[in-house]
Protein backbone atom coordinates (compact mmCIF):
# COMPACT_ATOMS: atom_id res chain seq x y z
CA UNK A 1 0.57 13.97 -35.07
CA UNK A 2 -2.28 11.31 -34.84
CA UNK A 3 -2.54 8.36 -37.32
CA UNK A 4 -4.24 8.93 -40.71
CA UNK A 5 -6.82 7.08 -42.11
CA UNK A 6 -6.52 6.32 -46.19
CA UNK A 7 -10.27 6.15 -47.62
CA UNK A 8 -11.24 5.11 -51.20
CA UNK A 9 -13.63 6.94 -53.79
CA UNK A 10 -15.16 6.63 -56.32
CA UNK A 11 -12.75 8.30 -58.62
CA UNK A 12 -9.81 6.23 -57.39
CA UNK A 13 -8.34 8.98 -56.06
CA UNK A 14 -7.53 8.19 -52.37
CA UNK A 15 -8.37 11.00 -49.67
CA UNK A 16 -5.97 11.30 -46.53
CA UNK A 17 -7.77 11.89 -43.58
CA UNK A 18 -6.46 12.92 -40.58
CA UNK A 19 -7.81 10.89 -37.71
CA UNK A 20 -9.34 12.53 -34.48
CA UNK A 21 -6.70 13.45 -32.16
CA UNK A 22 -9.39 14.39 -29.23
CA UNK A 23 -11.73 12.87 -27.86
CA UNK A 24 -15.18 12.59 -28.33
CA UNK A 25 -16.76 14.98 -25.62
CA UNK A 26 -20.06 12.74 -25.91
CA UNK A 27 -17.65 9.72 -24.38
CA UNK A 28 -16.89 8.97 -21.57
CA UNK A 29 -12.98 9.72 -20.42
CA UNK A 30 -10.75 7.50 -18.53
CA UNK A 31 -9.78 8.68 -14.97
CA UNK A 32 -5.48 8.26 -14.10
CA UNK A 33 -4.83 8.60 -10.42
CA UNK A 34 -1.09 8.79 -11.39
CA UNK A 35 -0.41 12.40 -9.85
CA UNK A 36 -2.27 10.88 -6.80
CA UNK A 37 -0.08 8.11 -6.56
CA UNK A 38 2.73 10.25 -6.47
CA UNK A 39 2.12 12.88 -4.17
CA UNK A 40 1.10 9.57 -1.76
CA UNK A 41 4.34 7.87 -2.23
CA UNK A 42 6.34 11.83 -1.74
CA UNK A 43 4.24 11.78 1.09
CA UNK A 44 5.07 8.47 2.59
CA UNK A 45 8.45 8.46 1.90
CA UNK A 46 9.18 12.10 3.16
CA UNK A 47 7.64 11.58 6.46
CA UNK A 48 9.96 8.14 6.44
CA UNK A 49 12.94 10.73 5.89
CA UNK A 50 11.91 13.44 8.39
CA UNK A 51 11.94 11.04 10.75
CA UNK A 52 15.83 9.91 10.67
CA UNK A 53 17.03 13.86 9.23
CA UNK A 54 15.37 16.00 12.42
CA UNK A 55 17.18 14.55 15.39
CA UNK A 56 20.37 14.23 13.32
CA UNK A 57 20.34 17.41 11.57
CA UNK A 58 18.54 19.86 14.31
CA UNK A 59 20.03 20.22 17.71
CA UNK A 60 17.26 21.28 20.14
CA UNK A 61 15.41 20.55 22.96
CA UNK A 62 12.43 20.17 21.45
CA UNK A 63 14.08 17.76 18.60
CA UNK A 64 16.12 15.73 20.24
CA UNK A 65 15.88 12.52 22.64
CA UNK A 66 12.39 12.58 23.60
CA UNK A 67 11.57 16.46 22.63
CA UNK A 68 7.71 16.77 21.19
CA UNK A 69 9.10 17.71 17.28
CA UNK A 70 10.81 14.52 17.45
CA UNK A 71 8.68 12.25 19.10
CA UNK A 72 5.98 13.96 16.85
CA UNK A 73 7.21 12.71 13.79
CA UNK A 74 9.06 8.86 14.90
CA UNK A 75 8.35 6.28 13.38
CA UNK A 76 9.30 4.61 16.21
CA UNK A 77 6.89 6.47 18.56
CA UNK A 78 2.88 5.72 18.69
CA UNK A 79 0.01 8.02 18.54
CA UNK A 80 1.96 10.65 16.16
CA UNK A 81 2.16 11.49 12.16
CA UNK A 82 3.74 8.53 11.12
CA UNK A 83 0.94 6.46 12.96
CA UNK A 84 -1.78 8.41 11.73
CA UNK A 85 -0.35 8.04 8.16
CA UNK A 86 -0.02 4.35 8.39
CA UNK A 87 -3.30 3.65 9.89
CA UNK A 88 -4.94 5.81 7.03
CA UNK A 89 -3.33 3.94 4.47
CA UNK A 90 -4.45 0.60 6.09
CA UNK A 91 -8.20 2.03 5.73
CA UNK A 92 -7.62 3.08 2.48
CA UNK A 93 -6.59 -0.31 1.26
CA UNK A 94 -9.76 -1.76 2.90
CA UNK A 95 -11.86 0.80 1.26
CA UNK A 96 -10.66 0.18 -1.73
CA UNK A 97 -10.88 -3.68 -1.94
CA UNK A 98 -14.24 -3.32 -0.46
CA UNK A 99 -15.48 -1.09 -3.19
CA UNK A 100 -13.70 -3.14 -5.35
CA UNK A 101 -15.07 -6.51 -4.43
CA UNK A 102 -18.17 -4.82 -4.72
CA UNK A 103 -18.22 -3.39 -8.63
CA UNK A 104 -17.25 -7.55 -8.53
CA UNK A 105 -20.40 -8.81 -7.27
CA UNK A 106 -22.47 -5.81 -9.51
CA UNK A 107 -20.42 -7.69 -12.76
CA UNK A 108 -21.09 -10.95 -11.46
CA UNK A 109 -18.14 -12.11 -11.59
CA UNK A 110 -16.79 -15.49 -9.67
CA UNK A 111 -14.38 -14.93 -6.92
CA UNK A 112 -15.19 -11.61 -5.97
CA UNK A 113 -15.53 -12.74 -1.99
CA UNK A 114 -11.87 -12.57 -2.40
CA UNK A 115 -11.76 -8.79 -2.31
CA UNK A 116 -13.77 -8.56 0.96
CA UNK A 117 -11.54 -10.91 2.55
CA UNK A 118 -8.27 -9.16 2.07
CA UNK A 119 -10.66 -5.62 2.91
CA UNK A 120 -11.02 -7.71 5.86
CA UNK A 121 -7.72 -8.57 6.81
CA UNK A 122 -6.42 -5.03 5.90
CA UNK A 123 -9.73 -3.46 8.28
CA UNK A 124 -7.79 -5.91 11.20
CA UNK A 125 -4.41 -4.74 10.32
CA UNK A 126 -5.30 -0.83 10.81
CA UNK A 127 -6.67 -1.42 13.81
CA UNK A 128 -3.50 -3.36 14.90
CA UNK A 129 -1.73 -0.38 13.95
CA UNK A 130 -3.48 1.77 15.46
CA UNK A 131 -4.07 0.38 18.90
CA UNK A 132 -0.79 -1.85 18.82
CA UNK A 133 -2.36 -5.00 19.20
CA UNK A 134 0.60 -7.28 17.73
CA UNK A 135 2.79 -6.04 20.50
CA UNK A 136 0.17 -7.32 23.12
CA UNK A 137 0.87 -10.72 22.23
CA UNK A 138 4.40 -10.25 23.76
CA UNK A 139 2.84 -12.09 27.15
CA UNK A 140 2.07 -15.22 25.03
CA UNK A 141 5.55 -15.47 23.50
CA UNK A 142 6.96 -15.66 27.23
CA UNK A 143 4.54 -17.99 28.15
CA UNK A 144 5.43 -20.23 24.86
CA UNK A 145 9.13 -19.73 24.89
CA UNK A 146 12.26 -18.24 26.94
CA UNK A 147 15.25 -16.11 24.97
CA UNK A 148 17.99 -14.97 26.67
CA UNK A 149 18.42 -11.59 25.48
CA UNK A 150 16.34 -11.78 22.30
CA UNK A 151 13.09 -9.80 23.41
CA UNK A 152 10.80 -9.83 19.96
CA UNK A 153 8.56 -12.20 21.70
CA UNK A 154 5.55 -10.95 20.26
CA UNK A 155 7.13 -12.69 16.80
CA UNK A 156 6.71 -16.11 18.05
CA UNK A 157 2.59 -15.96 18.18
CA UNK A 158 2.73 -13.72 15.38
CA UNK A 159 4.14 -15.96 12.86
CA UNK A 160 0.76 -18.24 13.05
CA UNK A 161 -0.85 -14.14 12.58
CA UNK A 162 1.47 -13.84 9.63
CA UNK A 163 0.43 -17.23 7.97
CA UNK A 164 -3.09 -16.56 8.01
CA UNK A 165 -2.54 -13.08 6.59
CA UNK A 166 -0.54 -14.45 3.69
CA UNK A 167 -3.22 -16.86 3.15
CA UNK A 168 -5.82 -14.56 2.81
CA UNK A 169 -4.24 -12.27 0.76
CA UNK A 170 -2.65 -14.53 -1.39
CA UNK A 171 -5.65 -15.90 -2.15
CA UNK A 172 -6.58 -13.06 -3.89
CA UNK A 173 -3.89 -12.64 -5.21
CA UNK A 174 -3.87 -16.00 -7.14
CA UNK A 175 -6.90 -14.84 -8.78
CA UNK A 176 -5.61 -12.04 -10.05
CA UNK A 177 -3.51 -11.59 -13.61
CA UNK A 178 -1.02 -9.71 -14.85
CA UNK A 179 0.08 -6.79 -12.68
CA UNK A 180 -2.50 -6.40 -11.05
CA UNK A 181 -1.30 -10.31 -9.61
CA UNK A 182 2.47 -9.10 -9.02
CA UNK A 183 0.85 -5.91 -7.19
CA UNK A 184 -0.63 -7.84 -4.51
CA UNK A 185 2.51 -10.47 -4.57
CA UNK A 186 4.79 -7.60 -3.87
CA UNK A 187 2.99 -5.84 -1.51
CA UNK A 188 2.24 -8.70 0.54
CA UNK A 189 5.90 -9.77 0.09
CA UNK A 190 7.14 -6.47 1.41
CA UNK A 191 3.97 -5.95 4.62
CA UNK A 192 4.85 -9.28 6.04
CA UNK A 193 8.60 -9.07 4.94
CA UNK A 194 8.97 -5.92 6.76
CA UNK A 195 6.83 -6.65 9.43
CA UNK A 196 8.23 -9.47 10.71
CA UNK A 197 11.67 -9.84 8.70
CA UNK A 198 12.82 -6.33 9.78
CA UNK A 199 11.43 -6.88 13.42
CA UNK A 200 13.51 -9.99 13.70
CA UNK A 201 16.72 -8.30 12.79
CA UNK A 202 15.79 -4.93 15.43
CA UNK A 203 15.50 -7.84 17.25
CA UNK A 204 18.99 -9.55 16.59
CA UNK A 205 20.55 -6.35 17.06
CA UNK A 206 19.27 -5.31 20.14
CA UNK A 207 20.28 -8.81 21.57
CA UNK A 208 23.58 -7.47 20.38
CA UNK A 209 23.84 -4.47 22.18
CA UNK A 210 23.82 -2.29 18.81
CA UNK A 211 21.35 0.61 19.31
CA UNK A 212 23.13 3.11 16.63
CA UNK A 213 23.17 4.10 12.93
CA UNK A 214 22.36 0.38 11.85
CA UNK A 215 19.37 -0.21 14.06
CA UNK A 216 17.97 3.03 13.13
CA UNK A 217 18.40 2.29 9.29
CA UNK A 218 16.34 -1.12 9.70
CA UNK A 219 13.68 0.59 12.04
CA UNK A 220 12.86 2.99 9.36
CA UNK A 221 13.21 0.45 6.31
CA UNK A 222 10.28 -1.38 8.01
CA UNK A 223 8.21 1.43 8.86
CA UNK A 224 8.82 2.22 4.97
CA UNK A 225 8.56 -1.25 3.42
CA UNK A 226 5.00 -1.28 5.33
CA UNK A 227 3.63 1.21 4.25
CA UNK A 228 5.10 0.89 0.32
CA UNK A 229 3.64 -2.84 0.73
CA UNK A 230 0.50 -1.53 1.48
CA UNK A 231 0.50 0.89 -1.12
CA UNK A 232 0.90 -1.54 -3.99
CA UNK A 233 -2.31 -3.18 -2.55
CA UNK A 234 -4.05 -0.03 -3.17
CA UNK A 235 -2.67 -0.20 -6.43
CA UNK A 236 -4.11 -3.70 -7.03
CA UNK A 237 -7.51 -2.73 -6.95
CA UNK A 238 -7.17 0.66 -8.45
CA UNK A 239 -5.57 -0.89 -11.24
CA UNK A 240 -8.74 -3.94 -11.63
CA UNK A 241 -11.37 -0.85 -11.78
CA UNK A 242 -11.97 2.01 -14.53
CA UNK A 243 -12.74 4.82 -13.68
CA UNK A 244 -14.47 7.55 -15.89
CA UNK A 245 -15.72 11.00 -16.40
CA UNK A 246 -18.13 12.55 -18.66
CA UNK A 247 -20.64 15.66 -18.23
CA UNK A 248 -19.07 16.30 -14.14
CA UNK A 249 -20.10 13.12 -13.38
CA UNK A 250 -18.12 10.12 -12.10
CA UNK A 251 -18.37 6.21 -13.04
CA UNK A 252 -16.41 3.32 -11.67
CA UNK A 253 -16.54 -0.16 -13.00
CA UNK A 254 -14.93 -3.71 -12.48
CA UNK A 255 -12.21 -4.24 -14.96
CA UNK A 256 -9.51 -1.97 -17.13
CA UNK A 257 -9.70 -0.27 -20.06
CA UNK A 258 -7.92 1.51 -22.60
CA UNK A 259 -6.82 5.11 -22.23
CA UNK A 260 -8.52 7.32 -24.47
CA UNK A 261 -6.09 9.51 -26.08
């Protein structure tokens, strides 16, 4: 039941009255994206899954070593599913702090150059995802240094990459509040964590000689850590706009506000 509202007369008798459990249809109501944000994230993390259960769970031809089901859905393979998937999130995230950044500037609002600069960096990142442009940068790290077995040498120019992507995202995120701030923090934590953390250990291992259930478990945790990192960017600037409905027509402005229940 919704809250009452106790009004006086003139009588001093009081009146109950029931307060309005609907809304207005002559306001606007607030947009949720929640069922969105769950089918994305059963999305993401079922293609994740699909990608460790079909070679271990089918036998075939066509699923095993390098059969077309299973290089069709690897993580580890380019130009697939999983790649498309990625990349679409990375252009998402762009969007969306473009767009963002610009319901900024329409609110006037200081600081709002920081939401094209992450779309930036994010724009640059699904193109490196999609082309493979970190692992081009393999030929500098042998020109820079010499490992013995270690062969992640893409890592050593990339950690200069890396600093100047947490830069530019945290700089965003530093003007952000709230959760909206530990939504950027997090997701940048777990891009760049995953990224380069879990490449150093495939790294590690493979220097190692190990090649089995372990390496496949990190493999997949930074395909997955990506792409959750990435999501709670998206979340960021979904969760600094309202969005509303009214009359089948859509609005979208810079800051949150209440549900309307």
């Amino acid at each position: 039941m919704g809250a009452a509202v106790v009004a006086s007369i003139d009588d001093d008798r009081t009146e109950i009255i029931p307060a309005i459990r609907e809304t207005d249809p002559d306001e606007p109501r607030v947009v949720r994206l929640r069922k969105v944000a769950w089918w994305v994230l059963g999305v993401t993390v079922t293609l994740n899954v699909l990608s460790m259960a079909i070679p271990a769970l089918i036998d075939h031809p066509l699923t095993t070593e390098r059969g077309e089901i299973r290089v069709y859905f690897d993580v580890f393979s380019e130009g697939n599913l999983p790649t498309w998937w990625s990349v679409a999130l990375l252009v998402l995230a762009a969007v969306s702090h473009a767009v963002t950044g610009a319901l900024a500037v329409a609110a006037r609002l200081r600081g709002a150059w920081a939401w094209f600069v992450s779309a930036a960096v994010l724009g640059a990142l699904s193109l490196d995802d999609h082309t493979s442009l970190h692992e081009r940068l393999e030929r500098i790290g042998k020109d820079w240094v010499t490992f013995e077995r270690f062969p992640g040498y893409w890592l050593v120019p990339g950690i200069i990459a890396g600093a100047v992507i947490a830069v530019a995202l945290g700089l965003l995120a530093w003007r952000l509040s709230g959760t909206t701030r530990w939504c950027m923090i997090l997701g940048l934590a777990l891009l760049l964590g995953s990224a380069m953390g879990m490449e150093l250990v495939q790294g590690l291992l493979v220097a190692e000689g190990e090649s089995g259930p372990i390496y496949v478990l990190v493999l997949h945790a930074e395909e997955l850590g990506e792409n959750l990192g990435v999501l709670l960017m998206i979340a960021a600037a979904v969760r600094s706009v309202t969005i509303t409905a009214h009359a089948g027509r859509f609005g979208v402005q810079y800051g949150r506000r209440e549900a309307v229940r």
